[in-house]
C-alpha atoms as a PDB file:
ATOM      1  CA  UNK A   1     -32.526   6.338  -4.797  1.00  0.00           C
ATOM      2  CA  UNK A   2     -29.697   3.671  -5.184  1.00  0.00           C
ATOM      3  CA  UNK A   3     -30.455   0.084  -4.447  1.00  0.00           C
ATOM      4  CA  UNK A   4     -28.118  -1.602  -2.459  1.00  0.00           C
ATOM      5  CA  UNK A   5     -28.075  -5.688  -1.795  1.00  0.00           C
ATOM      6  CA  UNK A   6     -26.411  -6.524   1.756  1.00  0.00           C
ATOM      7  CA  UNK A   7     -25.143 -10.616   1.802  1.00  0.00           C
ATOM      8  CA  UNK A   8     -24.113 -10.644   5.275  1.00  0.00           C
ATOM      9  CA  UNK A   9     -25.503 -13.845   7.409  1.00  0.00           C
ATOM     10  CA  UNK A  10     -24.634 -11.969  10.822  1.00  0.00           C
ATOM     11  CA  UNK A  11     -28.696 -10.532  11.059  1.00  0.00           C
ATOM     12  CA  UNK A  12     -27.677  -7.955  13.503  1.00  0.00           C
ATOM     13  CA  UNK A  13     -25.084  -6.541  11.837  1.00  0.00           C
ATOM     14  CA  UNK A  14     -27.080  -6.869   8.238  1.00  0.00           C
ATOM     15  CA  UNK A  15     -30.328  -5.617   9.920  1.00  0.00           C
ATOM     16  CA  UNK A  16     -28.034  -2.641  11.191  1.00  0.00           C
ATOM     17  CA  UNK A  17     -26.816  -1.632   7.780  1.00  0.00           C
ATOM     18  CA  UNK A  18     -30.024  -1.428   6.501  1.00  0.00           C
ATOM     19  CA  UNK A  19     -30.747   0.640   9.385  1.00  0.00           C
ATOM     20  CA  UNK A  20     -28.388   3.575   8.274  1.00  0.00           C
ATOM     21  CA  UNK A  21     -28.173   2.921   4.386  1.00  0.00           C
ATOM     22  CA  UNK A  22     -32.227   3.510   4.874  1.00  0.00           C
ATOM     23  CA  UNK A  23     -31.505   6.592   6.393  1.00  0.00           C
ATOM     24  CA  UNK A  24     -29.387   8.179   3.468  1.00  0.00           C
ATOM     25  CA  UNK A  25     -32.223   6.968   0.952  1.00  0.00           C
ATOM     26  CA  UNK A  26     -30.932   3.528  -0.052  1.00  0.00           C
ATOM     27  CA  UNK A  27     -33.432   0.809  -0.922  1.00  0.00           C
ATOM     28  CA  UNK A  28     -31.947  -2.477   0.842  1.00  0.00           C
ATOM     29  CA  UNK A  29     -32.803  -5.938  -0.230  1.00  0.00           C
ATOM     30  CA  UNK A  30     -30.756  -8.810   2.117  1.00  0.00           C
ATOM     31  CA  UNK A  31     -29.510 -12.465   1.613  1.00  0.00           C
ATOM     32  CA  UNK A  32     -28.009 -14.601   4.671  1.00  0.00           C
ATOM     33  CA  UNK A  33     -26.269 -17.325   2.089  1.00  0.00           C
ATOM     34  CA  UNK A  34     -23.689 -16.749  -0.634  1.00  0.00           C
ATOM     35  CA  UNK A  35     -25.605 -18.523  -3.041  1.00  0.00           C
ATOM     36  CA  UNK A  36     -28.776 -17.073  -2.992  1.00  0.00           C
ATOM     37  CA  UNK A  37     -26.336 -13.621  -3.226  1.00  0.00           C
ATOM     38  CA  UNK A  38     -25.228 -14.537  -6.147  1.00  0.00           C
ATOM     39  CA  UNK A  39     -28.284 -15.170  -7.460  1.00  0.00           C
ATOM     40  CA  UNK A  40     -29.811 -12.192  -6.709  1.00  0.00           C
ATOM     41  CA  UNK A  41     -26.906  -9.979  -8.378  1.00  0.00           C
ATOM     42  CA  UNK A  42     -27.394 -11.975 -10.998  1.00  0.00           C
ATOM     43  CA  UNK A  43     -30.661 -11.494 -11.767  1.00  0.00           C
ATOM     44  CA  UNK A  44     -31.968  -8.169 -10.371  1.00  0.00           C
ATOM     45  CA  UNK A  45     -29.946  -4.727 -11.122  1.00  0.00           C
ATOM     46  CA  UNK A  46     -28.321  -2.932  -8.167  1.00  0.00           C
ATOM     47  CA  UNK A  47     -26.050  -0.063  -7.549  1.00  0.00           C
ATOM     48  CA  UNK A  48     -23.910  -1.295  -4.939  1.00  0.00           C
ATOM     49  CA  UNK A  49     -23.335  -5.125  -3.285  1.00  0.00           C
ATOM     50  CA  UNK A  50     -21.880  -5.135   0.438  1.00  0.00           C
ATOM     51  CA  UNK A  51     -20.484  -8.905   0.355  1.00  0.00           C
ATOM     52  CA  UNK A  52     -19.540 -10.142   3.359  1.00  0.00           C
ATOM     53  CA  UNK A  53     -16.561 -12.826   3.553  1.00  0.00           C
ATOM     54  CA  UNK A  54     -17.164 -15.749   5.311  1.00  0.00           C
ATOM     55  CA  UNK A  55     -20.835 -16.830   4.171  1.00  0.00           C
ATOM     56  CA  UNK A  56     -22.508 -20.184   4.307  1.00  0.00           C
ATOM     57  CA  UNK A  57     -23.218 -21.956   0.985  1.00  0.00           C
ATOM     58  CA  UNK A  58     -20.863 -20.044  -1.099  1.00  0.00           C
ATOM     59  CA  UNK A  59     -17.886 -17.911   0.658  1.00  0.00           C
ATOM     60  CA  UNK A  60     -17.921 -14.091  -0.762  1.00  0.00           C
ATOM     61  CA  UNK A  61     -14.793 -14.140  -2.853  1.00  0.00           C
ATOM     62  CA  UNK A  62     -16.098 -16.734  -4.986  1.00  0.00           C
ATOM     63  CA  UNK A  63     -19.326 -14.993  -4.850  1.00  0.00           C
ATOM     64  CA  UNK A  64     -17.528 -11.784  -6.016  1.00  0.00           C
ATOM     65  CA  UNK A  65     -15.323 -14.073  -8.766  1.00  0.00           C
ATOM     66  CA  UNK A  66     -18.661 -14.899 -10.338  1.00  0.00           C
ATOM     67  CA  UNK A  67     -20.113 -12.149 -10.201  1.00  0.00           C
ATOM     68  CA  UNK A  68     -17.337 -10.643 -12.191  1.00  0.00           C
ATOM     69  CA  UNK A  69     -17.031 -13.238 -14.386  1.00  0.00           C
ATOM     70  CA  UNK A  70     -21.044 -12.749 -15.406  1.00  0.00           C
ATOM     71  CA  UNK A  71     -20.009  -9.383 -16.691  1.00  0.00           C
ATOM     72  CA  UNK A  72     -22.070  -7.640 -13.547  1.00  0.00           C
ATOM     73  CA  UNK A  73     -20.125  -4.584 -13.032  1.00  0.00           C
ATOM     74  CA  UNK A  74     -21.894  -3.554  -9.888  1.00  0.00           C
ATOM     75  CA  UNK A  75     -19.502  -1.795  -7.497  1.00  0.00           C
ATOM     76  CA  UNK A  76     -18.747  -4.366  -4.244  1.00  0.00           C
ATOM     77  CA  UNK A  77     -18.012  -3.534  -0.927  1.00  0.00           C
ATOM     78  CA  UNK A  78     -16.255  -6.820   0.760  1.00  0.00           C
ATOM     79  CA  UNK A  79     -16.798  -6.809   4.500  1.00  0.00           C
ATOM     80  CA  UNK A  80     -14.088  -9.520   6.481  1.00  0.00           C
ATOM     81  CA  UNK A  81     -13.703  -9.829   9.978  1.00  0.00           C
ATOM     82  CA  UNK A  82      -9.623 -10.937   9.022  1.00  0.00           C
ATOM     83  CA  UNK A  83      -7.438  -8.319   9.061  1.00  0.00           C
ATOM     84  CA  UNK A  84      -4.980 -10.440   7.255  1.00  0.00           C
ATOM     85  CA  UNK A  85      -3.827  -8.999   4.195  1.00  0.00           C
ATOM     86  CA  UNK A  86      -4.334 -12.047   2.174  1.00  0.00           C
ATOM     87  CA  UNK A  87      -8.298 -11.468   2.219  1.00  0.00           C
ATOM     88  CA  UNK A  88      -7.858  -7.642   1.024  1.00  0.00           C
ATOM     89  CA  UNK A  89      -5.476  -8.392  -1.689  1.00  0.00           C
ATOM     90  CA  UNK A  90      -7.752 -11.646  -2.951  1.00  0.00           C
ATOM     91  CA  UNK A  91     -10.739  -9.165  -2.740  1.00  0.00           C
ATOM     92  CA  UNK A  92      -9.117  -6.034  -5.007  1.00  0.00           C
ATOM     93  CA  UNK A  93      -7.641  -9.101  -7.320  1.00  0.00           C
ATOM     94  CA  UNK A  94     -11.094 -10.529  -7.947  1.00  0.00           C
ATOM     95  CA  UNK A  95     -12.692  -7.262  -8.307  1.00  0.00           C
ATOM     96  CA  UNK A  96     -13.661  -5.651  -5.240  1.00  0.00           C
ATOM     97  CA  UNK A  97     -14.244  -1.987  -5.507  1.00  0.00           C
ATOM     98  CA  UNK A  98     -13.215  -1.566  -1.193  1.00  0.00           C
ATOM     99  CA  UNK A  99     -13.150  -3.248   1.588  1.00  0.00           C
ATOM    100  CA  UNK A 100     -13.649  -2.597   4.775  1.00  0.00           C
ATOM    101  CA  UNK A 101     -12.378  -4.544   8.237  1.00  0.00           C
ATOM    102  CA  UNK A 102     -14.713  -5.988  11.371  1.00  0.00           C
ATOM    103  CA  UNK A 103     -15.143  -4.366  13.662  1.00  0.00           C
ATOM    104  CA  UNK A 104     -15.966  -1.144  11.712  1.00  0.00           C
ATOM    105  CA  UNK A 105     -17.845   2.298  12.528  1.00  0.00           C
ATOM    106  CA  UNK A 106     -21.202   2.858  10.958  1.00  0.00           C
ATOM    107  CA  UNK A 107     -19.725   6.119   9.930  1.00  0.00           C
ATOM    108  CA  UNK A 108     -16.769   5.039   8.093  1.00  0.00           C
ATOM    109  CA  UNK A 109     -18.711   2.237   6.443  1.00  0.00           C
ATOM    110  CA  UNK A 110     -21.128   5.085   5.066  1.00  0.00           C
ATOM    111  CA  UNK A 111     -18.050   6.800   4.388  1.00  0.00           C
ATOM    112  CA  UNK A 112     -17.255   3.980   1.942  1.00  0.00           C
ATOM    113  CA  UNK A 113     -20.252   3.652   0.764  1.00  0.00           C
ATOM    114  CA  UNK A 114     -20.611   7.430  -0.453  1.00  0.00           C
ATOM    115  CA  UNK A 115     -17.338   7.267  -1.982  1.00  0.00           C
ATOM    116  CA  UNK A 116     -18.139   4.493  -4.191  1.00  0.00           C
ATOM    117  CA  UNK A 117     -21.199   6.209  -5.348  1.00  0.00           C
ATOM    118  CA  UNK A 118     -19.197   9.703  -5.869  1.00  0.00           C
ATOM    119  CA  UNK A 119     -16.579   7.605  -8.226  1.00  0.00           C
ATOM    120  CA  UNK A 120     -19.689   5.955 -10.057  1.00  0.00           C
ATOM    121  CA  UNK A 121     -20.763   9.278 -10.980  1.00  0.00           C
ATOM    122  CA  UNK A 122     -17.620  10.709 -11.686  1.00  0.00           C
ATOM    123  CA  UNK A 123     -16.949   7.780 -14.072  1.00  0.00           C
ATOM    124  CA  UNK A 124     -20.532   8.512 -15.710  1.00  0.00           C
ATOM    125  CA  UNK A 125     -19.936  12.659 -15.943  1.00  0.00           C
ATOM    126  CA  UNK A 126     -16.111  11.483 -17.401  1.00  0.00           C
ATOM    127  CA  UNK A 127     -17.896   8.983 -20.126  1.00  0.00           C
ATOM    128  CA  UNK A 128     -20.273  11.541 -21.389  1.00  0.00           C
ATOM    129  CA  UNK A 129     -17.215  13.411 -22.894  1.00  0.00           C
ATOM    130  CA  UNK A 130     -15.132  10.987 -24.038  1.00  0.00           C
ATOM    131  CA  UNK A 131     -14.873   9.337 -27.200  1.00  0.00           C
ATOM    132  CA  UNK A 132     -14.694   5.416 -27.936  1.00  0.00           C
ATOM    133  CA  UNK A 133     -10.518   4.312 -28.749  1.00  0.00           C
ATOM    134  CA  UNK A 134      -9.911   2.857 -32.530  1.00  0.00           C
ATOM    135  CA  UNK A 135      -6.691   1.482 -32.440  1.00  0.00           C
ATOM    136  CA  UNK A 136      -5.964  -0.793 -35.488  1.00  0.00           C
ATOM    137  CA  UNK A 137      -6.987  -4.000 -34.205  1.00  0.00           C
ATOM    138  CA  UNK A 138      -8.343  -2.580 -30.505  1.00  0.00           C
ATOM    139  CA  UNK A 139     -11.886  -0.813 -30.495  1.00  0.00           C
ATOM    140  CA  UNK A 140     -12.545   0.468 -26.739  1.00  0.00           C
ATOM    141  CA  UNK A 141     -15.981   1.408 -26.521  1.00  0.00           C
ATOM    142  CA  UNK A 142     -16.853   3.788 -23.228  1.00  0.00           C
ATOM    143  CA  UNK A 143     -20.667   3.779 -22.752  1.00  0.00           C
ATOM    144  CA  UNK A 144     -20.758  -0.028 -23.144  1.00  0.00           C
ATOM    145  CA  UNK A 145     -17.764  -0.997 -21.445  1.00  0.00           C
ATOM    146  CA  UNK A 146     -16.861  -3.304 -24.389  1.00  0.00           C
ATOM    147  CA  UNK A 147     -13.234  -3.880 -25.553  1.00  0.00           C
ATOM    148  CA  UNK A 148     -13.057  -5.813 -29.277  1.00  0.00           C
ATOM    149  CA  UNK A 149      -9.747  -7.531 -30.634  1.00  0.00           C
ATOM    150  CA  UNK A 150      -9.469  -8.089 -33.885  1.00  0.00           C
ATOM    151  CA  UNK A 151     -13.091  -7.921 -33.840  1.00  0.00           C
ATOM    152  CA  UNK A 152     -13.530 -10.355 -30.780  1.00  0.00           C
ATOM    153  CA  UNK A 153     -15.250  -9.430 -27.712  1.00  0.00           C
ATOM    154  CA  UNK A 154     -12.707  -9.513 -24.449  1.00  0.00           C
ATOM    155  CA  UNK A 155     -14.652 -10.270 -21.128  1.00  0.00           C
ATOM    156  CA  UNK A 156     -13.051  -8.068 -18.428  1.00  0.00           C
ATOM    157  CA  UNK A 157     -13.823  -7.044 -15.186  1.00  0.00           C
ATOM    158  CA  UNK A 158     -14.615  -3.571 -14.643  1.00  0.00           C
ATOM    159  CA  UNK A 159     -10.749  -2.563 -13.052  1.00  0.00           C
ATOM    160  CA  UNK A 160      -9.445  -4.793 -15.840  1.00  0.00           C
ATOM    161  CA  UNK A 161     -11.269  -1.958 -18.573  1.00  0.00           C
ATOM    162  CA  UNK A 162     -10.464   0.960 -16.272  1.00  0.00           C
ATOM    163  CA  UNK A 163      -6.686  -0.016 -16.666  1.00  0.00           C
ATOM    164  CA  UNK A 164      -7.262  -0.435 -20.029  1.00  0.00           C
ATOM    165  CA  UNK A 165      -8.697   2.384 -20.565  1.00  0.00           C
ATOM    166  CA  UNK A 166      -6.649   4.785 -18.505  1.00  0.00           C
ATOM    167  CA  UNK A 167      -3.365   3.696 -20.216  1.00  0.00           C
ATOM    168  CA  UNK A 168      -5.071   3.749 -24.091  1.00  0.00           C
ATOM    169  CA  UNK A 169      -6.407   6.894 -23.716  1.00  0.00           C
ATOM    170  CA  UNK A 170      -2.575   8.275 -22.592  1.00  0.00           C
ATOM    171  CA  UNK A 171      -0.271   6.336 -25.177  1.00  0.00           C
ATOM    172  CA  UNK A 172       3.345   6.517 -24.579  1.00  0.00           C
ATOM    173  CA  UNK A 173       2.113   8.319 -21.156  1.00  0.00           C
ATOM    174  CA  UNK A 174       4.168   6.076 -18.461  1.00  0.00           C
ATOM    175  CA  UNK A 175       2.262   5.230 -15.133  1.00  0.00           C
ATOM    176  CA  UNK A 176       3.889   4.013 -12.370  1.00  0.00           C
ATOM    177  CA  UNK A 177       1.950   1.090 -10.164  1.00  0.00           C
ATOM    178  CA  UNK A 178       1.916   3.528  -7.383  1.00  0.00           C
ATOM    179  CA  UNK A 179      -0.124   6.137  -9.662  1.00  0.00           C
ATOM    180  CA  UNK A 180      -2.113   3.333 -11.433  1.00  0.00           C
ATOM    181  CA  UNK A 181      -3.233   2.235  -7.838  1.00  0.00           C
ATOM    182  CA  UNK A 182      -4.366   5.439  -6.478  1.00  0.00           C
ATOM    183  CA  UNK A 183      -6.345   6.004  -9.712  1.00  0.00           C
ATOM    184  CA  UNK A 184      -8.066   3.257 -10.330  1.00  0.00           C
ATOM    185  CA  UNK A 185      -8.319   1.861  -6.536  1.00  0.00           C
ATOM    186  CA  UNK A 186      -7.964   5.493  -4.714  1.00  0.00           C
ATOM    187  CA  UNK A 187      -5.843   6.589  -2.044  1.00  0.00           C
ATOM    188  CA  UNK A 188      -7.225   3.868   0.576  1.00  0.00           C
ATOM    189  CA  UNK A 189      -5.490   0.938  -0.713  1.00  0.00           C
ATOM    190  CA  UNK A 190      -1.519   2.430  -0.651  1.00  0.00           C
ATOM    191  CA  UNK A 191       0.641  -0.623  -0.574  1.00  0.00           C
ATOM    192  CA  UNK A 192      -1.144  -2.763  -2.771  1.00  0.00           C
ATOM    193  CA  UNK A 193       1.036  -2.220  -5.903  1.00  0.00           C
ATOM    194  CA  UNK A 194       1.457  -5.880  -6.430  1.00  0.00           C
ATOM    195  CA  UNK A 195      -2.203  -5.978  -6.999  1.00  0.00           C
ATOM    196  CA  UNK A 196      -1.529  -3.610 -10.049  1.00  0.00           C
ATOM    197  CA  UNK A 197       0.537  -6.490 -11.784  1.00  0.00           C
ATOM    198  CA  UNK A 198      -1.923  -9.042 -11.068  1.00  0.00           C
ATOM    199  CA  UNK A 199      -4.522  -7.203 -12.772  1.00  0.00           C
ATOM    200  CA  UNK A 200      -2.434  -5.970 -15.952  1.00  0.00           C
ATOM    201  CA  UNK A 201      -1.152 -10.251 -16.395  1.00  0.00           C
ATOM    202  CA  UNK A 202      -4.472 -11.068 -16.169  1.00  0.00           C
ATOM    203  CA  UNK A 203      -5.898  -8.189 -18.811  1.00  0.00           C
ATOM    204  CA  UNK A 204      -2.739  -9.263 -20.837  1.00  0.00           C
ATOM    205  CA  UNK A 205      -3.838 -12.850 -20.895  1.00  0.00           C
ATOM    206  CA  UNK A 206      -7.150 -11.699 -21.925  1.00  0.00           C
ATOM    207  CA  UNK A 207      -6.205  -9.155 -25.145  1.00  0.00           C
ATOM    208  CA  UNK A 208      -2.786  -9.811 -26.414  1.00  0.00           C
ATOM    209  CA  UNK A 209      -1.687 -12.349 -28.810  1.00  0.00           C
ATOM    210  CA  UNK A 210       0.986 -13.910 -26.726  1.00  0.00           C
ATOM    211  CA  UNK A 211       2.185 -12.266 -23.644  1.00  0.00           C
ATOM    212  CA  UNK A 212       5.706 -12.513 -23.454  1.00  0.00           C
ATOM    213  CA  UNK A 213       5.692 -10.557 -26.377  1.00  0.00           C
ATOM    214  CA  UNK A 214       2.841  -7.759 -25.579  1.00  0.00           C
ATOM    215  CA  UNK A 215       1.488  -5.332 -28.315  1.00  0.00           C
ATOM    216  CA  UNK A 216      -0.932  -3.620 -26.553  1.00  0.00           C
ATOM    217  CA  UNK A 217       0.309  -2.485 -22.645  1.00  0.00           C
ATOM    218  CA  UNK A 218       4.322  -2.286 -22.518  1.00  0.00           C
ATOM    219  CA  UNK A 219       6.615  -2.133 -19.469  1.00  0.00           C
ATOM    220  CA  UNK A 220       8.664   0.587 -19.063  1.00  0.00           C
ATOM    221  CA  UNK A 221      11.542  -1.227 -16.955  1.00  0.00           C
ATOM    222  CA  UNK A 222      11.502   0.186 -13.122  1.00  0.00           C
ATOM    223  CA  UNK A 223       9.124   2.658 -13.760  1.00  0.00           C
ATOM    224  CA  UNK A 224       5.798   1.143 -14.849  1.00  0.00           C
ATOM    225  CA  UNK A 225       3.322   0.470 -17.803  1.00  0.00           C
ATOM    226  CA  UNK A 226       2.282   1.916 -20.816  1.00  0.00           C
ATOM    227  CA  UNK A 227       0.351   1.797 -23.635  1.00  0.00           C
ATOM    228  CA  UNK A 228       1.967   1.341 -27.279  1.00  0.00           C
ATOM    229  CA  UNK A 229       1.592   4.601 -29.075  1.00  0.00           C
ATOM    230  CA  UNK A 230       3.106   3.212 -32.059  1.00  0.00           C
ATOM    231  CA  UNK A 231      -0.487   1.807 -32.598  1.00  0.00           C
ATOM    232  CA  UNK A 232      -2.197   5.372 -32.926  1.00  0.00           C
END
């Protein structure tokens, strides 16, 4: 049974949710404030967070920011009743695994939800047969989702290690942002590239030396990214 955590401070539509994720055997705890959210995916382990937006004490992009920046690697669903792009793009940027847009049908929403949980498991059946990255003075380790530099722990967000990942186990192997965005985002979020150079500046900032001058994940000029094979 997966157990979800709803922080939605609309009761009906939170008491709804429940409803249906109850009826696909989800066990369902629910917070009304962003706060108290963020403590409770802080401090009890879940397999999914639906975050609503706009929430009182604490707004749920900053609640998904810190949550990301505690190392929780939870999957998060961000609900919004804006269909202004800026809200999407700020959610995938800060670590959102989907979104989806008020007014919604309870069937897509359980749509979402199922799809997150397939590409959990995927991820897990992928892991079991794949082997940790030793690069020099990179160490990628799969099971634990740790990257070390030069013997440093990086802290990165769970799409920050995905990219990572993706590109070092492929050196030389050039991905576009359009390919990089339907892996590691799926098919759902087409038109997003520019949140695929967000993410790879901030993972830069985060693992190379000095990032004008990048050792680890290269550009290949009008066609995309790539990780430096001359470390193998």
């Amino acid at each position: 049974m997966k157990n979800i955590l709803i922080i939605e401070d609309d009761k009906e539509i939170s008491d709804l949710l429940e409803i249906h994720l109850k009826d696909i055997g989800c066990i369902i705890s629910k917070e009304y404030n962003g706060l108290s959210g963020l403590n409770k995916a802080k401090f009890e382990n879940y397999d999914l967070i639906v975050l609503d937006i706009m929430l009182p004490g604490m707004n749920g992009l900053d609640v998904c920011k810190e949550i990301r920046q505690s190392g929780i690697l939870t999957p998060v669903l961000m609900l919004t009743s804006k269909s202004e792009e800026i809200d999407k793009v700020l959610g995938l940027e800060l670590g959102a695994d989907d979104y989806i847009t008020k007014p919604f049908s309870i069937r897509e929403f359980i749509a979402r939800v199922k799809a997150i949980f397939r590409r959990v498991e995927l991820i897990k059946e992928t892991d079991k047969d794949e082997k940790d990255i030793n690069y020099k003075n990179i160490v990628i380790e799969i099971a634990s989702h740790k990257v070390l530099v030069n013997n440093r722990k990086m802290d990165l967000t769970p799409k920050e290690f995905d990219l990572l990942y993706l590109l070092a186990s492929h050196p030389g192997r050039v991905y576009s942002r359009e390919n990089l965005l339907n892996i590691i985002w799926g098919y759902q979020h087409k038109g997003y590239e520019h949140t695929v150079n967000s993410h790879i500046n901030r993972l830069r900032s985060k693992i190379e030396k000095d990032v004008s001058d990048p050792q680890f994940i290269l550009t290949s000029w009008g066609s995309g990214y790539r990780f430096n094979d001359q470390l193998i």
